[in-house]
Each structure stands twice: as C-alpha cells, then as structure tokens.
Protein backbone atom coordinates (compact mmCIF):
# COMPACT_ATOMS: atom_id res chain seq x y z
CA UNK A 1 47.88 -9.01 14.40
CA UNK A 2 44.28 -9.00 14.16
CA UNK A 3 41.60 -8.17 17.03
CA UNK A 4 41.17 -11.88 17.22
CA UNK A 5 44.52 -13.08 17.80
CA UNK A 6 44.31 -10.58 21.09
CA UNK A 7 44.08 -12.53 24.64
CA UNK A 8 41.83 -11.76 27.68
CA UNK A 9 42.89 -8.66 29.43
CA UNK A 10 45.79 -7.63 26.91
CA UNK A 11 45.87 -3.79 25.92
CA UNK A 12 45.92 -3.45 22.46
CA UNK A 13 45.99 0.33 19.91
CA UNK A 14 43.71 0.21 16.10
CA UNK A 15 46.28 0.43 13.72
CA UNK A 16 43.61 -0.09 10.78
CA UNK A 17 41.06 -1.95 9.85
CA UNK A 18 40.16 -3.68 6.53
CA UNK A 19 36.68 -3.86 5.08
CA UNK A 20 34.06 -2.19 2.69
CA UNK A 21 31.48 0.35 3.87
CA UNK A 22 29.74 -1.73 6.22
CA UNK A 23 32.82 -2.97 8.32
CA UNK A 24 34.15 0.78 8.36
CA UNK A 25 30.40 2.09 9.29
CA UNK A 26 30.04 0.24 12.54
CA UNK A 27 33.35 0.81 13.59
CA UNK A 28 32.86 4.37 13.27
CA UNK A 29 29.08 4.35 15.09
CA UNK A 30 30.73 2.28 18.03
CA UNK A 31 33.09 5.21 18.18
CA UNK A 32 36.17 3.16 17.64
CA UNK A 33 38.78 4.77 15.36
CA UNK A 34 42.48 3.96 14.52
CA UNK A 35 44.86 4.87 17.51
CA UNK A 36 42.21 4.32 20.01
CA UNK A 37 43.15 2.02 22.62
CA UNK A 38 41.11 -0.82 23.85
CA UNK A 39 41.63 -3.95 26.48
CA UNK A 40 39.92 -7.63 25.48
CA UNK A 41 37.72 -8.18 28.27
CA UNK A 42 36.18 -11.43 26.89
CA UNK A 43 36.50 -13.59 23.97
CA UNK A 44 33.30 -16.16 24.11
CA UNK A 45 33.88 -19.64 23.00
CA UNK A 46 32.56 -21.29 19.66
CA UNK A 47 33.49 -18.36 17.45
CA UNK A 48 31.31 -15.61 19.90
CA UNK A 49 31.36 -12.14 19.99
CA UNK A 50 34.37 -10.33 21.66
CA UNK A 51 34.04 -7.92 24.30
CA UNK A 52 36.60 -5.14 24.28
CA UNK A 53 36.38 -1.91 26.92
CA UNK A 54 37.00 1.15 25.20
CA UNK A 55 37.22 4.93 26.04
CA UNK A 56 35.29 3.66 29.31
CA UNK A 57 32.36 1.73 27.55
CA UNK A 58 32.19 -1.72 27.17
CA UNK A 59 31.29 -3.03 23.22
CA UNK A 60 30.85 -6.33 21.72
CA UNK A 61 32.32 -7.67 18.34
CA UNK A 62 31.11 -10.05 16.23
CA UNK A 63 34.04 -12.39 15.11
CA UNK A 64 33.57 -11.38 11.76
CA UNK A 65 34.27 -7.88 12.11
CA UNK A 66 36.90 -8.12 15.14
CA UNK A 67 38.93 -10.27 12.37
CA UNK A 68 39.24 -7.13 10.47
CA UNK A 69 40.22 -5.14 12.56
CA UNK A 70 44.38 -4.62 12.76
CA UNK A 71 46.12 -4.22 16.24
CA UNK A 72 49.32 -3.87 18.29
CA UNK A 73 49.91 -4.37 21.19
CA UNK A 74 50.83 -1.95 23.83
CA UNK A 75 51.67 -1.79 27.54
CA UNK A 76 48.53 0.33 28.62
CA UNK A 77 46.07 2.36 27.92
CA UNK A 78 46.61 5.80 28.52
C-alpha cells in the first residue's frame, strides 16, 4: 500500500518509494529511509499534506509525494 492509503494513528515501515531525483531527494533530507518506521498522525482533508511522526520528529507530506511512497503495515514502532 501506499503512504496514502495509511489511516490516522496506524504504524506503518518504508518498504520503498518510487520517484525520480526529486521524490528520492526530499525523502532523504527529511531523514526518512526504507525500513524506518513512522505513525500517520494526520491526514488533512481536500487532498492536504500528511503528517507522519518519525524517529521522534513530526514531518509533513505533500500528497504528491506521500503517494509514492510504499508501506506496510506493522504492529509498532520499535
């Protein structure tokens, strides 16, 4: 599933992401990196950013690149 598909509060792991250059530049300057684990904190209405907590920092998404962005799903974060 996609970063998009992910509900409020659900734990979720980076398997991949898809993208040229740009999409794999700012994932990589906002730190986040396949197997990292992140929980949706927010997902704002009328195709907004989402807000995602990871590695103790909180980070929005635009839609655009949270829909490339491949992810399970997983119990917890540990």
């Amino acid at each position: 599933m996609v970063l998009t598909d992910a509900e409020c509060g659900q734990n979720v792991r980076i398997v991949s992401y898809q993208g040229g250059r740009g999409v794999s530049s700012k994932l990589r300057q906002l730190s986040l990196m396949p197997g990292d684990c992140l929980q949706v904190l927010k997902k704002a209405p009328l195709r907004g950013p989402i807000l995602i907590e990871s590695n103790g920092r909180s980070v929005a998404l635009g839609r655009g690149v949270a829909v490339k962005v491949t992810v399970e799903d997983i119990d917890g974060c540990d």
